[in-house]
Protein backbone atom coordinates (compact mmCIF):
# COMPACT_ATOMS: atom_id res chain seq x y z
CA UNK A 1 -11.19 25.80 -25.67
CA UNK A 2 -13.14 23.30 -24.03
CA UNK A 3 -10.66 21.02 -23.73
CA UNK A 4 -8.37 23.76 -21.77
CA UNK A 5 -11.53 24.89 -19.49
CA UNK A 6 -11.78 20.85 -18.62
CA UNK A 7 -8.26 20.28 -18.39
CA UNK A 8 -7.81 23.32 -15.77
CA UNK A 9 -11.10 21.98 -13.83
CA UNK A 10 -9.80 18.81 -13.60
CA UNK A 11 -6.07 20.19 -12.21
CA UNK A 12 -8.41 22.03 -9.03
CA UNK A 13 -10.95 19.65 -8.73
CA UNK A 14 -10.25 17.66 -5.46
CA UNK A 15 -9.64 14.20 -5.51
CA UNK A 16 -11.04 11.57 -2.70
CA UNK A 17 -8.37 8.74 -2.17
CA UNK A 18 -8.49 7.25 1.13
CA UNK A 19 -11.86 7.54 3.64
CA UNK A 20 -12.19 7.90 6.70
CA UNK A 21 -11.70 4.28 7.92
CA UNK A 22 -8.06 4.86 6.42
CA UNK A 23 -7.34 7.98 7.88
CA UNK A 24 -8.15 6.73 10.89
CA UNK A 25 -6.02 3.32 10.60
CA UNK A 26 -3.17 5.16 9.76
CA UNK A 27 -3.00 8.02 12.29
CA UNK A 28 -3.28 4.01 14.61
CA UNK A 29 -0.45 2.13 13.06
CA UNK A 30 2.15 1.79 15.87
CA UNK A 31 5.34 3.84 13.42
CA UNK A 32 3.07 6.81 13.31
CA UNK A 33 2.07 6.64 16.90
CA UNK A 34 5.48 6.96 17.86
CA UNK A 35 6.57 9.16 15.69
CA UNK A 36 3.29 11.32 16.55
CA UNK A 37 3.83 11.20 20.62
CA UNK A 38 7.86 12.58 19.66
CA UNK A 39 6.23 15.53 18.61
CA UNK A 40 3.56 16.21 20.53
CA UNK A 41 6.11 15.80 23.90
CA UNK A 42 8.68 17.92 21.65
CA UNK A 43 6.04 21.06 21.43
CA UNK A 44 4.55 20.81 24.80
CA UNK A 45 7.72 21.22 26.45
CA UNK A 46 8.81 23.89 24.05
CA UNK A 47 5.60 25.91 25.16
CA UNK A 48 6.20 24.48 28.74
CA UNK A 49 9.34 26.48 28.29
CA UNK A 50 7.96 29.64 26.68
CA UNK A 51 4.99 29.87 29.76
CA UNK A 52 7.68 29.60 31.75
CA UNK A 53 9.80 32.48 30.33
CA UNK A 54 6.63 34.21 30.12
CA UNK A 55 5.64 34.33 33.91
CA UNK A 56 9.04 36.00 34.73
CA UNK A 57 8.41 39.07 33.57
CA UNK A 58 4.46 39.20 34.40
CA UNK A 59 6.37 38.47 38.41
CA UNK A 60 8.50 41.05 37.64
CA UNK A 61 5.24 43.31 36.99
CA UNK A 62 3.15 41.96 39.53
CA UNK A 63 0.80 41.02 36.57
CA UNK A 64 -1.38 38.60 38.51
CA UNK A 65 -3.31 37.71 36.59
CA UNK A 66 -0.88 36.47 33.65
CA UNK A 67 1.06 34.51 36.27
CA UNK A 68 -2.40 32.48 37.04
CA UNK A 69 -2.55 31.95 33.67
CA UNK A 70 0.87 30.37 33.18
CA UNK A 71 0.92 28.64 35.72
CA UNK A 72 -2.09 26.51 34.99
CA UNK A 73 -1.12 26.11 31.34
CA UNK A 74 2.36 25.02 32.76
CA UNK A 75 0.52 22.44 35.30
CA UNK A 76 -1.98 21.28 32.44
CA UNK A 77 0.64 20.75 29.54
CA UNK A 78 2.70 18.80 31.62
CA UNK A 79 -0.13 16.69 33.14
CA UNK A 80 -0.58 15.75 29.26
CA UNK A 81 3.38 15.50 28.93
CA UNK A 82 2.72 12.53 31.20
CA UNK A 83 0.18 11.18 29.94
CA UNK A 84 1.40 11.14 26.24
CA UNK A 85 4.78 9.21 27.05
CA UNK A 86 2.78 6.29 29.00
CA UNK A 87 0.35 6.17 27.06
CA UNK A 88 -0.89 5.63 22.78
CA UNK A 89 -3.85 7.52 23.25
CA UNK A 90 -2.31 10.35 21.34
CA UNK A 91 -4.88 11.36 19.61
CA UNK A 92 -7.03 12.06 22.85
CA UNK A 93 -4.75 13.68 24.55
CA UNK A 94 -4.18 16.16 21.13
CA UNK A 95 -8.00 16.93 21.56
CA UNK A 96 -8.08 16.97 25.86
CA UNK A 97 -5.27 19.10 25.61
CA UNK A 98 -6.89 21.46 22.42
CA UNK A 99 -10.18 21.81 24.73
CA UNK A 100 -8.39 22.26 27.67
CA UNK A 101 -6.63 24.97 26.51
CA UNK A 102 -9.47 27.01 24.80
CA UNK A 103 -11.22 26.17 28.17
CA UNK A 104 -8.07 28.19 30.48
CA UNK A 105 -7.82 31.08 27.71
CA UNK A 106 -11.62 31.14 27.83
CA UNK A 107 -11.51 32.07 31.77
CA UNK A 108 -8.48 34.19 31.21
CA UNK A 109 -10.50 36.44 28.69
CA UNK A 110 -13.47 36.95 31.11
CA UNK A 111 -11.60 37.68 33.84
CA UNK A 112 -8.86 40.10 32.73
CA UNK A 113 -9.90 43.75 34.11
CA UNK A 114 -6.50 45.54 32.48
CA UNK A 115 -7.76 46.22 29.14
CA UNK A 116 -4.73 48.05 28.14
CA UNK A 117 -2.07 44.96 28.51
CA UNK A 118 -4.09 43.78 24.74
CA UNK A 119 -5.23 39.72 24.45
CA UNK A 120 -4.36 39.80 20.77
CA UNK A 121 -1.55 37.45 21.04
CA UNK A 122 -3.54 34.98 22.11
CA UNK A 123 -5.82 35.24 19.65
CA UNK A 124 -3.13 34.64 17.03
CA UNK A 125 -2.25 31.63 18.92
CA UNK A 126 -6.04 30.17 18.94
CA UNK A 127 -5.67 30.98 14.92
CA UNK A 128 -2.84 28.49 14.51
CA UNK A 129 -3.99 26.09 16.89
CA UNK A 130 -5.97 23.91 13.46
CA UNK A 131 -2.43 23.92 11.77
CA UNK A 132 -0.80 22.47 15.56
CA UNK A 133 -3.65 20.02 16.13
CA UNK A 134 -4.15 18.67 12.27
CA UNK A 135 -0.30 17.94 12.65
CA UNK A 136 -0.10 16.31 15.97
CA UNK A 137 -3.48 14.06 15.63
CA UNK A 138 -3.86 13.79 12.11
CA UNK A 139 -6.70 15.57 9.92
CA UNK A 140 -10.01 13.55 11.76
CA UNK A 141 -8.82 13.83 15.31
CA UNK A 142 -7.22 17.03 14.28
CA UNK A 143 -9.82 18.49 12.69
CA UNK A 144 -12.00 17.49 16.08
CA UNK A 145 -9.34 18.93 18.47
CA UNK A 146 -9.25 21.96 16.46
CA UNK A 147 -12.86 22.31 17.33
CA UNK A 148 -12.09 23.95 20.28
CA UNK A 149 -10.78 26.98 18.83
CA UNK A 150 -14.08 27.72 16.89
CA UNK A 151 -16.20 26.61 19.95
CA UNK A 152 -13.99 29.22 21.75
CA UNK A 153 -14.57 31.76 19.26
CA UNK A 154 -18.08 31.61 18.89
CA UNK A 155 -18.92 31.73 22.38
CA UNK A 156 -16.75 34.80 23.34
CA UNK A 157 -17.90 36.93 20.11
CA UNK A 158 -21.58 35.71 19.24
CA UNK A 159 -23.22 35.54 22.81
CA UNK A 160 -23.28 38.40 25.10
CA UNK A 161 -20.18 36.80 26.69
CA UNK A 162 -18.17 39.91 24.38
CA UNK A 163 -18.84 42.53 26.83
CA UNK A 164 -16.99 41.04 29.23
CA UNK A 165 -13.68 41.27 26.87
CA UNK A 166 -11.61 44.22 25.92
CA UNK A 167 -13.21 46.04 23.11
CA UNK A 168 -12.46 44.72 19.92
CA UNK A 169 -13.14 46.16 16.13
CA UNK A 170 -16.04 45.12 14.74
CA UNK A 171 -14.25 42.78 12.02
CA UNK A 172 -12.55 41.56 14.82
CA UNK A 173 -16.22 40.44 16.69
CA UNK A 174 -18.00 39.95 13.31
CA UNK A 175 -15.13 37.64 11.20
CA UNK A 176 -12.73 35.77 13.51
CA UNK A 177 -14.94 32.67 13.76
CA UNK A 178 -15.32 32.39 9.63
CA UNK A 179 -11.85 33.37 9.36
CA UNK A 180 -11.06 30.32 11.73
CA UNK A 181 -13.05 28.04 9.61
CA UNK A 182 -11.28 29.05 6.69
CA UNK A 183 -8.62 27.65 8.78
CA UNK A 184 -9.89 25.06 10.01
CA UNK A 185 -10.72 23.86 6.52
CA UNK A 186 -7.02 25.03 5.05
CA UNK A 187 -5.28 22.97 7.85
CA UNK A 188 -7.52 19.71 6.95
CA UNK A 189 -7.04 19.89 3.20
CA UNK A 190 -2.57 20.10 3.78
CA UNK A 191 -3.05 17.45 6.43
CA UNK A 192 -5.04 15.19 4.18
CA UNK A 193 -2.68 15.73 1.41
CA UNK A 194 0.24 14.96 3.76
CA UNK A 195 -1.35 11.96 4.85
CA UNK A 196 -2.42 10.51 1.61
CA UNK A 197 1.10 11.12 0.11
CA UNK A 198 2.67 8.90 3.08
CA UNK A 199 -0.05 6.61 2.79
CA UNK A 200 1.33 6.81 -0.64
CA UNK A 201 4.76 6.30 0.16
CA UNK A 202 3.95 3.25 2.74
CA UNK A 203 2.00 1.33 0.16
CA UNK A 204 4.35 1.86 -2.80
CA UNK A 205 7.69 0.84 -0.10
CA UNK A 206 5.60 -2.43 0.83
CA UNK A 207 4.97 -3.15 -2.72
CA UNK A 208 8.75 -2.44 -3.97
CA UNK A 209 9.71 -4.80 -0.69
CA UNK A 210 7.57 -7.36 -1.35
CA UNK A 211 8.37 -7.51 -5.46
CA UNK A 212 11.73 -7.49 -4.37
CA UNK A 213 11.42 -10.51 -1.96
CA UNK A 214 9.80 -12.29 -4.60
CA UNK A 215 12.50 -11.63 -7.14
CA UNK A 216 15.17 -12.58 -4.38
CA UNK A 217 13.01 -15.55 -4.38
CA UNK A 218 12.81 -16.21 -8.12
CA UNK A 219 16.40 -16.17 -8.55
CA UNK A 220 17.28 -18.27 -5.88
CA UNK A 221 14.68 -20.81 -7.15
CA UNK A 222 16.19 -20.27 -10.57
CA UNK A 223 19.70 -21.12 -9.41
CA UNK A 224 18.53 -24.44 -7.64
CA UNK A 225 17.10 -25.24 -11.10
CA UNK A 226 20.08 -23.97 -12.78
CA UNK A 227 22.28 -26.15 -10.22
CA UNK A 228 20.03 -29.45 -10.69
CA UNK A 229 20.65 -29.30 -14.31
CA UNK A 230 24.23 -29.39 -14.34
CA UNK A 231 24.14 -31.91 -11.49
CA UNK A 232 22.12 -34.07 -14.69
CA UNK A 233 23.89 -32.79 -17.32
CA UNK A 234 27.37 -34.18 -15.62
CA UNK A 235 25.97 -37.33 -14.47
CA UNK A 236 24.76 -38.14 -17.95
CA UNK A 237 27.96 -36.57 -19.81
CA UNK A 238 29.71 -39.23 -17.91
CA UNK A 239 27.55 -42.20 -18.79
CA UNK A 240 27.15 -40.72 -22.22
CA UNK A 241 29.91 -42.95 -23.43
CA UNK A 242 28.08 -46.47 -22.14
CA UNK A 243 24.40 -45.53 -23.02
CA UNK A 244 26.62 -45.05 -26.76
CA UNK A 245 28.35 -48.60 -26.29
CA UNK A 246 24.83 -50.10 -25.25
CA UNK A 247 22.97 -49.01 -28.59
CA UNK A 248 26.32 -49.65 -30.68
CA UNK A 249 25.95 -52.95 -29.43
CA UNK A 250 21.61 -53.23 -29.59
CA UNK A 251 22.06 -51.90 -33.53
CA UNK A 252 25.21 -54.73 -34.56
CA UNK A 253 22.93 -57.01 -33.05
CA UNK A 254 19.85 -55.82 -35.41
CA UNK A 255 17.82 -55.66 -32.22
CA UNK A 256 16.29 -52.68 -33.68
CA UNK A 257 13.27 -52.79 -31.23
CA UNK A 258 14.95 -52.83 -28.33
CA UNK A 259 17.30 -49.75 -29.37
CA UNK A 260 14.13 -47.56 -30.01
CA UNK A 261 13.29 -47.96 -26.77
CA UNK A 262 16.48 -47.90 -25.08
CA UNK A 263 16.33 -44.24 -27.13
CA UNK A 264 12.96 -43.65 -25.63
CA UNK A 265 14.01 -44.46 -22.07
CA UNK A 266 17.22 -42.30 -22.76
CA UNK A 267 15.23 -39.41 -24.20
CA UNK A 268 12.45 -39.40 -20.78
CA UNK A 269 16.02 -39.29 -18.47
CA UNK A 270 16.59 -35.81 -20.14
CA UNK A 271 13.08 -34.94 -19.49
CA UNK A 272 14.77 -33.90 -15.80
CA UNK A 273 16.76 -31.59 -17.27
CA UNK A 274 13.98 -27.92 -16.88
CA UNK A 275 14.01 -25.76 -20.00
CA UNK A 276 15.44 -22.56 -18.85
CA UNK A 277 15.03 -20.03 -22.02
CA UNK A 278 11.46 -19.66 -23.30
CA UNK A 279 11.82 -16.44 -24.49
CA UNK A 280 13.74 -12.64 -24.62
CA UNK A 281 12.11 -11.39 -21.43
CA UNK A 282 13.79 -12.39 -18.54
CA UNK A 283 11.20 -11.94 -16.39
CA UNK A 284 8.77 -14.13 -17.78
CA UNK A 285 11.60 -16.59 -18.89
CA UNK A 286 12.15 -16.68 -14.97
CA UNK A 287 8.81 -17.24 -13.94
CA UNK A 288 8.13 -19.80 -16.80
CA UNK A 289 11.48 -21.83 -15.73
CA UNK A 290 10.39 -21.92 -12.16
CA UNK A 291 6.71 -23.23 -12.74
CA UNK A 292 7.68 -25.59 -15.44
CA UNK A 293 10.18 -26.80 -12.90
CA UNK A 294 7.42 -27.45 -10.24
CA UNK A 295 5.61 -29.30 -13.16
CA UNK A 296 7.92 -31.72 -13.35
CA UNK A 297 7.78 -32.42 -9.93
CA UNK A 298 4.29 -32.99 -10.34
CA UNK A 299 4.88 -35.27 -12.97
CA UNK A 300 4.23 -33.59 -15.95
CA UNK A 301 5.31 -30.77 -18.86
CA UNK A 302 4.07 -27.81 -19.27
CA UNK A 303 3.16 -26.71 -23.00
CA UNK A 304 5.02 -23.12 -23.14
CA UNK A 305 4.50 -20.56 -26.64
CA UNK A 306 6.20 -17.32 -25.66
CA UNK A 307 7.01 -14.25 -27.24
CA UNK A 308 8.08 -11.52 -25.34
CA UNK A 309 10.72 -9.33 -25.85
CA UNK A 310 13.04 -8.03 -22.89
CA UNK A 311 11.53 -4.67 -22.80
CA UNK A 312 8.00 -3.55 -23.80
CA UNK A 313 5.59 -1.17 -22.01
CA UNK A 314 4.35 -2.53 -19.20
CA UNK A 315 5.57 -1.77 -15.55
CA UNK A 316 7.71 -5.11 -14.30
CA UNK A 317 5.63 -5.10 -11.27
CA UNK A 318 2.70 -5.40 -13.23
CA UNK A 319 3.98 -8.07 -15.73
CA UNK A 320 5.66 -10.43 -12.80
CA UNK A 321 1.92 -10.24 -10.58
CA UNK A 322 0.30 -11.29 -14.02
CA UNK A 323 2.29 -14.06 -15.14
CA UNK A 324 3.17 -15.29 -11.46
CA UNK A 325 -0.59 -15.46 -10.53
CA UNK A 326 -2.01 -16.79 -13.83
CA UNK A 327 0.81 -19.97 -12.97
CA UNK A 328 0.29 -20.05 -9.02
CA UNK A 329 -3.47 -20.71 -9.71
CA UNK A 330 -3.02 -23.24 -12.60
CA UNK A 331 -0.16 -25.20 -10.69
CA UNK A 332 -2.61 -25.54 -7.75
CA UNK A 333 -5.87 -26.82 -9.59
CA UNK A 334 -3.46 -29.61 -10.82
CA UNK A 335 -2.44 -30.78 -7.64
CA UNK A 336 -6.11 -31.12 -6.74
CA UNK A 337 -6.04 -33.35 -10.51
CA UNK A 338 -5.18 -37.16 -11.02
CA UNK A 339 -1.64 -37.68 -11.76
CA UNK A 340 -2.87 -38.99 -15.31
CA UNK A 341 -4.89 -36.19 -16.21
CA UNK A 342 -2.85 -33.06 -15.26
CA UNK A 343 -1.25 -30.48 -17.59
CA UNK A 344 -1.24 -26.73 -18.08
CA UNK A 345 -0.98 -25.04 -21.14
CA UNK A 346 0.23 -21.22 -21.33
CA UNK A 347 0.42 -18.76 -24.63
CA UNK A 348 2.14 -15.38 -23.90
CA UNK A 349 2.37 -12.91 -26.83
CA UNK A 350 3.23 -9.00 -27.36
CA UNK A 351 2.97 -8.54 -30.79
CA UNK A 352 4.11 -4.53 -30.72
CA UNK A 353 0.63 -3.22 -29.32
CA UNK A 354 -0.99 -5.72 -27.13
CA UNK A 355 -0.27 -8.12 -24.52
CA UNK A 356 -2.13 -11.46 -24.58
CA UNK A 357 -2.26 -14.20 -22.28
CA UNK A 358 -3.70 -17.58 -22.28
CA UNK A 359 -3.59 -20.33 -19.54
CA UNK A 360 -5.79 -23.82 -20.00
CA UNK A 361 -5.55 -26.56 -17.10
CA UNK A 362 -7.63 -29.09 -16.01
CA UNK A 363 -10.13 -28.88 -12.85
CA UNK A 364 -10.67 -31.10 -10.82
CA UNK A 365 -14.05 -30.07 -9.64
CA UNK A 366 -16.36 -27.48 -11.47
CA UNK A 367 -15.50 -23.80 -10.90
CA UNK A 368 -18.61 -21.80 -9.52
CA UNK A 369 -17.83 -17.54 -10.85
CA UNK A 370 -19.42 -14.42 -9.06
CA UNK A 371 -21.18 -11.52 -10.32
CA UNK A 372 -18.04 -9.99 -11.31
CA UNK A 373 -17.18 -12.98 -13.57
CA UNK A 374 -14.85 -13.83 -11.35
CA UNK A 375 -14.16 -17.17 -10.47
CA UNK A 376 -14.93 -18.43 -6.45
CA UNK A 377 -11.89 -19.96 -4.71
CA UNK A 378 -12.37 -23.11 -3.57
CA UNK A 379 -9.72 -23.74 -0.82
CA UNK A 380 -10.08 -24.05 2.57
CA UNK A 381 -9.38 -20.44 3.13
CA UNK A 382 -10.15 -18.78 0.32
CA UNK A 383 -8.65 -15.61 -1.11
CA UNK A 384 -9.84 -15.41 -5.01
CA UNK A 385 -6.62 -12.52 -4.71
CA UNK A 386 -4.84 -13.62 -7.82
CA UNK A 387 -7.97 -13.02 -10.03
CA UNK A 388 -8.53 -9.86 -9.11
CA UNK A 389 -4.76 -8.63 -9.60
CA UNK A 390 -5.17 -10.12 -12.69
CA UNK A 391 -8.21 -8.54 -13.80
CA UNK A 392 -7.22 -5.26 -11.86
CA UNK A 393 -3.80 -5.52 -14.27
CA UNK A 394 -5.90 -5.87 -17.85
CA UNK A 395 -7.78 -3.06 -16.66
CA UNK A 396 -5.31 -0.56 -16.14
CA UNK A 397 -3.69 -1.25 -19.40
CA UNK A 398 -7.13 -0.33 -21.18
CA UNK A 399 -7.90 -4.50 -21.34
CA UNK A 400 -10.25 -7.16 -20.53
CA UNK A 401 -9.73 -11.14 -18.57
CA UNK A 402 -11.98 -13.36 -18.76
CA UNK A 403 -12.12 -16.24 -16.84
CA UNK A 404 -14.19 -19.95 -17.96
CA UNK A 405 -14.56 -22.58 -18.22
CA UNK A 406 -15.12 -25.14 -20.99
CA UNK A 407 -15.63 -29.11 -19.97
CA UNK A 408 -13.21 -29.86 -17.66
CA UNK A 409 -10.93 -26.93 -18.55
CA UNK A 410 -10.22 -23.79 -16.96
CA UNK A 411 -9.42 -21.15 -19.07
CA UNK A 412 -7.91 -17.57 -18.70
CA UNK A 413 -7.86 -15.41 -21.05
CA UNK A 414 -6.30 -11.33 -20.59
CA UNK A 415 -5.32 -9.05 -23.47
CA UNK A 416 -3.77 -5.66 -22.57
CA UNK A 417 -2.60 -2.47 -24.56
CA UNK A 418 1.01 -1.71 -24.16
CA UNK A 419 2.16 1.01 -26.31
């Protein structure tokens, strides 16, 4: 039972995902600006059009009064129409335009004297106006333009301002103002919810793009590999038959010495030739190929146990930013290392339940860690972003990394529960 009462609190309780700062940068990114000003010129001259249709008849009736009215709502929206196609400042122009329309139905309240034409219709528009504003500025400069609306209320139907208007019912005087706040806060909490789930949507596009680069990448590193391997494999195929002639000849002659080390010289030759299968997984066997290719440009092996089947689970995003920064950091320490002294070694196990990884490298100066246990980067612009993905990653599969170091060796260490 408790579980159920939990599980249903849970379901309503609201969840806080992006602040304000976010909001904010969003409703400001140039895609949404535009997108925003296309629909704020869109409605303005659809009620430019309806103001317009409605002066014709109140001509027709010699209704003054109602012809004023349009015509200033006609001169103000398209003042903003203006100033919302030459300019970003959408958001100010949402609330200048919210305000400045409470502010013209404000004087056409107090100064209508034909109580029997009814203002009600314009009260139903001053009770949408959170929903119009939350969409056309976002939910913080929404929720501000929509402001108006309450101000509006308020002062009409809480100050001795309601004698001037056309007598209302008393749930009319007494509850339109809370009943606009209920608004108020029902427009906010879509808008937010709207906002977050394209904030959603951006973040997770950007992600699948970049993932997508980098396995665009991958493969076309791969293939280069892949390429410079049969480019060796040929070459020595070719001379396969003299290097067999040369020792033929070293081993009649009992040089026996010399043979073991034409062997030895013969075996380092195929040391150009990268390993390209460590293991089932091909995403780690790419990965693996590519650093230990980079390796041997530095001018030394890496030391590769894996054992990872093709599919296990963990999200391939997840598993590709784990493997790819655990390597991109270890490759660059030993660049910073003597040519004599550099080599990485990497473990990579899933043995049905967890996922553990182990990197070990030399340093070549001594690694300084923050509070978090995280080590401190050391370049000349640092970023320290690849330990924190890494950590971030162990984490959300219920795990732990750890990052030390022991002498002059740095050592990762991540374990992660994939069932």
């Amino acid at each position: 039972m408790n579980l159920k009462l939990t599980s249903a609190f849970s379901f309503y309780k609201w969840k806080h995902r992006y602040s304000i700062k976010e909001l904010i940068e969003f409703e400001n990114d140039p895609n949404v600006v535009e997108q925003r000003k296309r629909t704020i010129s869109i409605l303005f001259i659809a009620f430019i059009i309806y103001s317009i249709s409605a002066t014709i008849p109140a001509l027709m009736a010699s209704y003054g009064h109602a012809v004023v009215t349009n015509i200033f709502v006609q001169l103000f929206l398209l003042t903003n129409l203006i100033l919302v196609r030459t300019t970003r400042k959408h958001t100010n122009i949402a609330i200048f335009t919210s305000f400045g329309l409470c502010l013209i139905l404000f004087l056409s309240f107090i100064t209508e004297t034909d109580w029997t034409i009814g203002m009600d219709a314009y009260w139903l528009f001053v009770l949408i106006l959170p929903f119009v504003t939350n969409y056309l500025a976002g939910v913080i400069y929404g929720g501000i333009s929509a402001l108006s609306g309450f101000v509006l209320s308020v002062t009409l139907f809480y100050t001795d301002l309601v004698n001037y208007l056309q007598p209302y019912g008393r749930n009319m005087v007494q509850w339109f103002p809370i009943i606009y706040l209920v608004a108020m806060f029902t427009a906010a909490v879509i808008e937010y919810e709207l906002t977050a789930y394209q904030i959603d949507k951006k973040l997770s596009d950007e992600k699948l793009a970049y993932f997508q680069n980098e396995r665009t990448r991958r493969l076309k590193e791969q293939l280069s590999i892949y390429q410079n391997n049969e480019q060796v494999i040929r070459r020595y195929k070719h001379d396969l038959r003299h290097y067999n002639r040369v020792l033929a000849s070293l081993i009649q002659e009992k040089e026996y010495d010399k043979a073991a080390e034409y062997l030895r010289e013969f075996d380092s030759m195929l040391e150009q030739v990268t390993v390209v299968s460590f293991c089932e997984n091909s995403i780690v066997n790419e990965l693996l190929t590519i650093y230990a290719s980079r390796c041997q440009k530095l001018g030394f092996k890496m030391r590769v146990k894996a054992m990872v089947p093709e599919r296990f689970p963990m999200e391939e995003t997840d598993l590709t930013s784990l493997v790819a920064n655990a390597l991109e950091n270890a490759v660059e320490a030993q660049e910073r290392v003597d040519a004599d002294k550099r080599q990485i070694k990497i473990e990579i196990v899933y043995n049905g339940k967890k996922l553990k990884l182990m990197t070990q490298n030399p340093v070549a100066v001594a690694t300084s860690f923050g509070n978090d246990g995280l080590p401190i980067s050391t370049r000349d612009i640092p970023s320290g972003i690849g330990s924190h993905q890494i950590k971030s990653i162990a984490e959300k599969y219920s795990g732990a990394a750890s990052f030390t170091q022991e002498g002059n060796n740095f050592i990762l260490k991540a374990v992660m529960t994939c069932l």
